[in-house]
Protein backbone atom coordinates (compact mmCIF):
# COMPACT_ATOMS: atom_id res chain seq x y z
CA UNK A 1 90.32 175.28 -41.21
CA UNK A 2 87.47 173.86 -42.99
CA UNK A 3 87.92 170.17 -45.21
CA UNK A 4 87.37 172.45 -48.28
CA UNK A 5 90.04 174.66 -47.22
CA UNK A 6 92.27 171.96 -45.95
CA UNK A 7 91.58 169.94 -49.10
CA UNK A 8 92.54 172.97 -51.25
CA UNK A 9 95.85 173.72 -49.33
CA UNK A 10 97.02 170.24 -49.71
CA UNK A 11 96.33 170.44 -53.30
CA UNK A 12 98.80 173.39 -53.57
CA UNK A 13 102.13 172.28 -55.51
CA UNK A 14 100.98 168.85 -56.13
CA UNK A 15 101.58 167.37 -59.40
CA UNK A 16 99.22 165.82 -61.61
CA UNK A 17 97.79 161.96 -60.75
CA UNK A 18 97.57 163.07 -57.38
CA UNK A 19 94.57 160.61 -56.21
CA UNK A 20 91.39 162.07 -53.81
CA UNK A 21 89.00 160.00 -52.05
CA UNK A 22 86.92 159.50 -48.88
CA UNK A 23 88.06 156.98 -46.20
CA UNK A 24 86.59 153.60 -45.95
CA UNK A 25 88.34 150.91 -44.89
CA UNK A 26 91.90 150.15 -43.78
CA UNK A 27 92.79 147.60 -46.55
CA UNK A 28 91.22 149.88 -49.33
CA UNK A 29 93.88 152.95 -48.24
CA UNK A 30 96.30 149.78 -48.41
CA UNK A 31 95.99 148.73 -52.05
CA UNK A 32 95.63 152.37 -52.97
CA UNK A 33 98.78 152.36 -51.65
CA UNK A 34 100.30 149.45 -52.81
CA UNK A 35 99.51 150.27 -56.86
CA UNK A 36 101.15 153.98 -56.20
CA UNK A 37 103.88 152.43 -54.54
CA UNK A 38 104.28 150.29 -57.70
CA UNK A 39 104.28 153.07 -60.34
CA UNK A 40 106.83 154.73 -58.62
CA UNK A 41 109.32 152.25 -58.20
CA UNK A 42 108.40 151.51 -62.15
CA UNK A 43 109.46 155.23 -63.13
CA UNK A 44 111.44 156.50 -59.72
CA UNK A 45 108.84 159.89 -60.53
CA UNK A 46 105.52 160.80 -61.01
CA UNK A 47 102.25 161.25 -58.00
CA UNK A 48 102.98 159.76 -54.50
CA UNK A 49 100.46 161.61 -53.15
CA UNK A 50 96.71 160.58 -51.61
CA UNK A 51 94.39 162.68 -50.42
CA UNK A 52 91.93 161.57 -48.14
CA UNK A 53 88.24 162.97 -46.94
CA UNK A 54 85.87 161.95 -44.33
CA UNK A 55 88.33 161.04 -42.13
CA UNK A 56 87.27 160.37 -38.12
CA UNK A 57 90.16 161.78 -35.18
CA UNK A 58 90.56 157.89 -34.38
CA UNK A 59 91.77 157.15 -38.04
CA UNK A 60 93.83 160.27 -38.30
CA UNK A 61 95.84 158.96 -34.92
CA UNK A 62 96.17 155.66 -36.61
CA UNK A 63 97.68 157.03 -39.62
CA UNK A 64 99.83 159.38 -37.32
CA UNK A 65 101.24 156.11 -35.21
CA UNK A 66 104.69 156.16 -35.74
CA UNK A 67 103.86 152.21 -35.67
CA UNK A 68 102.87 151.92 -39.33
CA UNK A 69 99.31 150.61 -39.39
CA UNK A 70 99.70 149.44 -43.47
CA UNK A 71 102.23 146.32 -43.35
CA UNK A 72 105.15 146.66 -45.40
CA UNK A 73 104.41 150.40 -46.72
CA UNK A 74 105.81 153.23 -45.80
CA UNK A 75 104.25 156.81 -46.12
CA UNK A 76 104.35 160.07 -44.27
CA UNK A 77 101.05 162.14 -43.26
CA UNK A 78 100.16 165.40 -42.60
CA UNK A 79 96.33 166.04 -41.21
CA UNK A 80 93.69 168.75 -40.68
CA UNK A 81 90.98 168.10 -39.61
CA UNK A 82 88.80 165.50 -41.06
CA UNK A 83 91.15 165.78 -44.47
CA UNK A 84 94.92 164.30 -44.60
CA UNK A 85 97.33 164.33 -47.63
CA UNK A 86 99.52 160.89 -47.88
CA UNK A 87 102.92 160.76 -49.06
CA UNK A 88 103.94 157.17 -50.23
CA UNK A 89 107.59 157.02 -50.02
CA UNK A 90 109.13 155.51 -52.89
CA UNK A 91 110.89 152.99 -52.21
CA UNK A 92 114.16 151.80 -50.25
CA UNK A 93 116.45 154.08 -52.08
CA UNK A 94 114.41 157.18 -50.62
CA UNK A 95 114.73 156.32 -47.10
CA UNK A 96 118.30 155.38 -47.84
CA UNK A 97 119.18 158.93 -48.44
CA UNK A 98 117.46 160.48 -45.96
CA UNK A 99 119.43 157.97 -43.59
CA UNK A 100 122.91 158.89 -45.43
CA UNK A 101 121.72 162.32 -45.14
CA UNK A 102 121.11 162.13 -41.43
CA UNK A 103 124.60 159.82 -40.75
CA UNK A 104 126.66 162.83 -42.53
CA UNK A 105 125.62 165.33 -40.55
CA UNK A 106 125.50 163.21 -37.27
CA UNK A 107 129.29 162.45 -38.08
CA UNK A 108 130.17 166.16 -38.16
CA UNK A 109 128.35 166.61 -34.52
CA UNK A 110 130.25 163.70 -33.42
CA UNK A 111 133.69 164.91 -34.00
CA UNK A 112 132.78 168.01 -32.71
CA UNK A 113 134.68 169.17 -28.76
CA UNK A 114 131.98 168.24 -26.25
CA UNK A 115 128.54 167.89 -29.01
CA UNK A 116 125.76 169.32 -27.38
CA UNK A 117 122.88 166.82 -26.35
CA UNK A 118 120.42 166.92 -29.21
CA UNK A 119 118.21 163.60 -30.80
CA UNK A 120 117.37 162.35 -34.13
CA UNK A 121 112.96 161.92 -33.88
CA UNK A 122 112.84 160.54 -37.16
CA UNK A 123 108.94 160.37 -38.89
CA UNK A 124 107.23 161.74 -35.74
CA UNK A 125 104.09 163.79 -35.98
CA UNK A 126 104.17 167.30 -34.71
CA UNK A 127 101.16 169.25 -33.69
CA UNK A 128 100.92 172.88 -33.73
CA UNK A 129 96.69 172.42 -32.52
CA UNK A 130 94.67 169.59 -31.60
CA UNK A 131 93.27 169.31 -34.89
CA UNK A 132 96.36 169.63 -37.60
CA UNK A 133 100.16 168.25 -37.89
CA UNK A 134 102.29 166.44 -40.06
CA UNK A 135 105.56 164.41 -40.06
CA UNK A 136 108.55 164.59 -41.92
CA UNK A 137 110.84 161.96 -43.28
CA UNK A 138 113.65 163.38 -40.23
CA UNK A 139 114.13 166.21 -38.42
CA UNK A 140 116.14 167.06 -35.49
CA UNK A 141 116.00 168.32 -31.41
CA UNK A 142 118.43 170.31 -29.70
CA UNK A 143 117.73 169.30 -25.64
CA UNK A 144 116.02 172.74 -25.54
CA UNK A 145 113.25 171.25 -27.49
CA UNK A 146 112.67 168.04 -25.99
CA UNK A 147 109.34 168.56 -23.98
CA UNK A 148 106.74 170.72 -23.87
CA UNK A 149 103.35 170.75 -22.08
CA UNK A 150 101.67 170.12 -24.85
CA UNK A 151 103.70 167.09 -26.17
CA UNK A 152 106.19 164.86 -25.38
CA UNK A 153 108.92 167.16 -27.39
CA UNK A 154 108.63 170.86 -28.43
CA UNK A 155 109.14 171.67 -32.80
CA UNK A 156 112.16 170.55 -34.32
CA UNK A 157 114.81 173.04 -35.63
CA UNK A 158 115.97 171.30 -38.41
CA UNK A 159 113.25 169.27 -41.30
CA UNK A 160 113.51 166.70 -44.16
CA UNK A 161 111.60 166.13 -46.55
CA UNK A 162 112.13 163.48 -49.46
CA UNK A 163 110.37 163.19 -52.34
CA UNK A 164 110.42 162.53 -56.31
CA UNK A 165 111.04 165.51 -59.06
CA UNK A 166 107.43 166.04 -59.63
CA UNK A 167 107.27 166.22 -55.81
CA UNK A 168 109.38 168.89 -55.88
CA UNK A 169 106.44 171.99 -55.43
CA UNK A 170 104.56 169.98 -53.24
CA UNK A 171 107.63 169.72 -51.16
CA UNK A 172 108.38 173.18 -51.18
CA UNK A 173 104.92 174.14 -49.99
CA UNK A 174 105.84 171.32 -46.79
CA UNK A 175 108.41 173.89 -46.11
CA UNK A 176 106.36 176.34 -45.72
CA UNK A 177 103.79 174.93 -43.92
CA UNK A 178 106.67 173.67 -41.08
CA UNK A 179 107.67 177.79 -40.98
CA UNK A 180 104.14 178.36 -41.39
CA UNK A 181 102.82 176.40 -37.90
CA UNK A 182 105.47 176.78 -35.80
CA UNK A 183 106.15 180.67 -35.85
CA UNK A 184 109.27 179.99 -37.36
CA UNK A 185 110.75 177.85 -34.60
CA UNK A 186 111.78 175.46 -37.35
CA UNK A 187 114.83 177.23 -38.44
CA UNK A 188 115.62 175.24 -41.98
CA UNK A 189 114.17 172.55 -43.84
CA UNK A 190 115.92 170.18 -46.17
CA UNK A 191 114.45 169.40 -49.17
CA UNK A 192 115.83 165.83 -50.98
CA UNK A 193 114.63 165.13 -54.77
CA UNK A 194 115.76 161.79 -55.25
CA UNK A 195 115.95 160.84 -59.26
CA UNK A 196 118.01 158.19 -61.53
CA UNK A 197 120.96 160.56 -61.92
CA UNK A 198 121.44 161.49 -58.15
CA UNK A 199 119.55 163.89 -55.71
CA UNK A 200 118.96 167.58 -55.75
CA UNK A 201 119.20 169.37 -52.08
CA UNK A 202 117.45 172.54 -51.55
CA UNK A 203 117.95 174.25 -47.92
CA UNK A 204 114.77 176.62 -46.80
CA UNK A 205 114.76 179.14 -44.16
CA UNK A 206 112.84 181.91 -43.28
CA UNK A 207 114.34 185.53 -44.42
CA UNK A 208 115.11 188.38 -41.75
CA UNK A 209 112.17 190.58 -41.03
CA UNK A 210 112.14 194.05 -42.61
CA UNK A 211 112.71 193.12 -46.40
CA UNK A 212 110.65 194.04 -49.43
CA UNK A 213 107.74 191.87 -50.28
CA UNK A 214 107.77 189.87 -52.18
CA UNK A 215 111.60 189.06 -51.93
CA UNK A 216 113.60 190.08 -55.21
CA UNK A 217 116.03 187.98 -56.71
CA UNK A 218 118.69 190.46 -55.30
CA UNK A 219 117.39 190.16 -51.66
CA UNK A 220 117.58 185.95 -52.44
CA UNK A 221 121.49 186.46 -53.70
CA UNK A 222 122.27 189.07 -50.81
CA UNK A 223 120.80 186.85 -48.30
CA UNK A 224 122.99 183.53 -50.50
CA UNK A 225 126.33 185.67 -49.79
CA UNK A 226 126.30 185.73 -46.26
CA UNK A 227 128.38 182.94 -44.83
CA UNK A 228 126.66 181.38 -43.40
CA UNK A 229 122.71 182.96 -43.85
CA UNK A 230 121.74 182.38 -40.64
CA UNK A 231 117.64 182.16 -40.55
CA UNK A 232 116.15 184.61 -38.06
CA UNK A 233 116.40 183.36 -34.14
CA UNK A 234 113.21 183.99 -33.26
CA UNK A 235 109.75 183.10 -33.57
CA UNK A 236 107.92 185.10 -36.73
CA UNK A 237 104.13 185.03 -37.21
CA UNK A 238 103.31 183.48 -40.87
CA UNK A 239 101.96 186.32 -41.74
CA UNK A 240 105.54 188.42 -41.84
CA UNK A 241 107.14 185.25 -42.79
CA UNK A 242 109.29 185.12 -46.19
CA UNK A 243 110.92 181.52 -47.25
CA UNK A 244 113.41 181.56 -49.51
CA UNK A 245 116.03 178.27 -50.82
CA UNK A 246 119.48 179.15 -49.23
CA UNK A 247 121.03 176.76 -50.98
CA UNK A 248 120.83 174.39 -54.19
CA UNK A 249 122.72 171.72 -54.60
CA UNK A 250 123.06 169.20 -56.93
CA UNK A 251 124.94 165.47 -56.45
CA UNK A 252 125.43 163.07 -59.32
CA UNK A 253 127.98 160.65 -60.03
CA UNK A 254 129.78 163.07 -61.49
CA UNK A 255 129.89 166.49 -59.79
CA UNK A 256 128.45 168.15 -57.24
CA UNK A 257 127.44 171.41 -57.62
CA UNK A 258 126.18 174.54 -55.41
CA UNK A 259 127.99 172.78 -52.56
CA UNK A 260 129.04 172.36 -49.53
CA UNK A 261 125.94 172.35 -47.56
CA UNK A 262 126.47 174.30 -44.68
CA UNK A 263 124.08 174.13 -41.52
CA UNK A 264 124.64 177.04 -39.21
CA UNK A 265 125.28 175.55 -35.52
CA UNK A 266 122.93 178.18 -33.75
CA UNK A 267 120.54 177.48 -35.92
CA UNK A 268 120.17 173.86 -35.05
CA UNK A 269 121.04 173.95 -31.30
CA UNK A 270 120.06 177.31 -30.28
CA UNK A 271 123.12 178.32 -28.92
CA UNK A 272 126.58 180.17 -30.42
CA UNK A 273 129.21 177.44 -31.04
CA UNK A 274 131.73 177.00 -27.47
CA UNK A 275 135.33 176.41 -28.35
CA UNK A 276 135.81 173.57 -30.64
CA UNK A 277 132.08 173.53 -32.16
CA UNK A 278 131.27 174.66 -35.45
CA UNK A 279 128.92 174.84 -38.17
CA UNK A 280 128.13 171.56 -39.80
CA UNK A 281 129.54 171.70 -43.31
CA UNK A 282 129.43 168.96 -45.86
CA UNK A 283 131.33 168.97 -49.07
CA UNK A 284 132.02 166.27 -51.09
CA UNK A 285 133.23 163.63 -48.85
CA UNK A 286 129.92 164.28 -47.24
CA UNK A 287 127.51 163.61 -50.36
CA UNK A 288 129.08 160.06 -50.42
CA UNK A 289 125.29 158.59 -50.88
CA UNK A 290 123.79 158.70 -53.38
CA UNK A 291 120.29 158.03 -55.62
């Protein structure tokens, strides 16, 4: 893809006050940083979002480093070629609930009858070609997926991404792109709005092959009935794909509603469920976090 067209994609769902600008130096990106990073934590909303131009392959793997080369920030990337669209994370209470998000469904693997082998790989880029990839705030490997030849582990099956409300189209389009670039072999992809009253989860995954185009609202609520939907178990081409929210669910102090979250087991190990294994389902004793 061209840096127009890569410039233009990342552009797609984000919301306005989204900064642009060519690459200089190191400690420029950082201040850049540093005043976003201020705003938000001022309002808990509004841009977190940089994109940057002119970028050279040794800056892009510098940025990719899971070994944060801005002290004291913290910020997600995703990268095509000479163009790369920053996410500033905002703030401690953001990666808190990706964490608590992460520990709840860990605990449900754990008390599982034999759990299968799987790993947590946290913010670690992904490449689907030697010239784009991103990383989320978590996502998740089954032991099927742990190498490849091409890297040191194969596309996860399970995706978060955390952001603000206004973040919220921008973050849907993230989804996409995961389904997008790896033929589907990222199953779902959990979406965490963090805001003052609590967090909103959305859960995307890829609808079966063979349904109307677009998809209608009654293909959405079929597809919502099944229990669990279970996202197709094989690899799609983005062209046939179709995403679609499986679930929305809202936590507050409060209430939660549109829960439990439920995470089909073959869909994040790639394998049925053996005696004693299940899918992972959290209900309110599992939204203890919160924003």
């Amino acid at each position: 893809m061209s840096s127009y067209n890569s410039v233009l994609s990342f552009q797609e769902g984000l919301p306005d006050g989204f900064m642009m600008r060519p690459f200089s130096e190191s400690d420029v990106l950082q201040n850049t940083v540093e005043q976003l990073l201020r705003k938000l934590q001022e309002s808990r909303d509004g841009s977190q979002w940089i994109i940057l131009v002119a970028l050279t392959s040794a800056t892009v793997e510098r940025l990719a480093d899971t070994e944060n080369p801005m002290e004291g920030l913290t910020y997600r990337v995703q990268w095509d070629g000479s163009a790369a669209l920053i996410k500033v994370v905002a703030g401690h209470t953001h990666l808190m609930v990706t964490d608590e998000l992460t520990r709840a469904i860990e605990h449900r693997i754990s008390v599982m009858h034999n759990p299968p082998i799987h790993k947590w790989n946290g913010h670690a880029a992904y490449r689907p070609t030697t010239t784009n990839g991103k990383q989320a705030d978590q996502s998740f490997l089954p032991l099927s997926r742990w190498s490849t030849t091409s890297q040191a582990w194969g596309f996860p099956t399970l995706v978060v991404e955390t952001g603000v409300p206004q973040s919220l189209l921008r973050l849907r389009a993230n989804a996409k792109w995961w389904f997008a670039n790896t033929n589907g072999e990222v199953r779902i992809v959990l979406i965490v709005i963090v805001s003052r009253a609590g967090f909103r989860i959305e859960k995307w995954q890829l609808a079966p092959p063979g349904l109307a185009r677009p998809l209608s609202e009654g293909d959405i609520h079929a597809l919502r009935q099944q229990n669990p939907p279970i996202p197709p178990l094989f690899e799609q081409p983005a062209a046939v794909q179709q995403a679609y929210a499986a679930q929305e669910i809202e936590v507050t102090e409060e209430r939660i509603v549109g829960g439990p979250l439920v995470i089909p087991f073959v869909a994040l190990f790639g394998q049925f469920p053996n005696p004693g294994q299940q899918d992972i389902v959290l209900g309110a004793e599992g939204f203890r976090f919160r924003g």
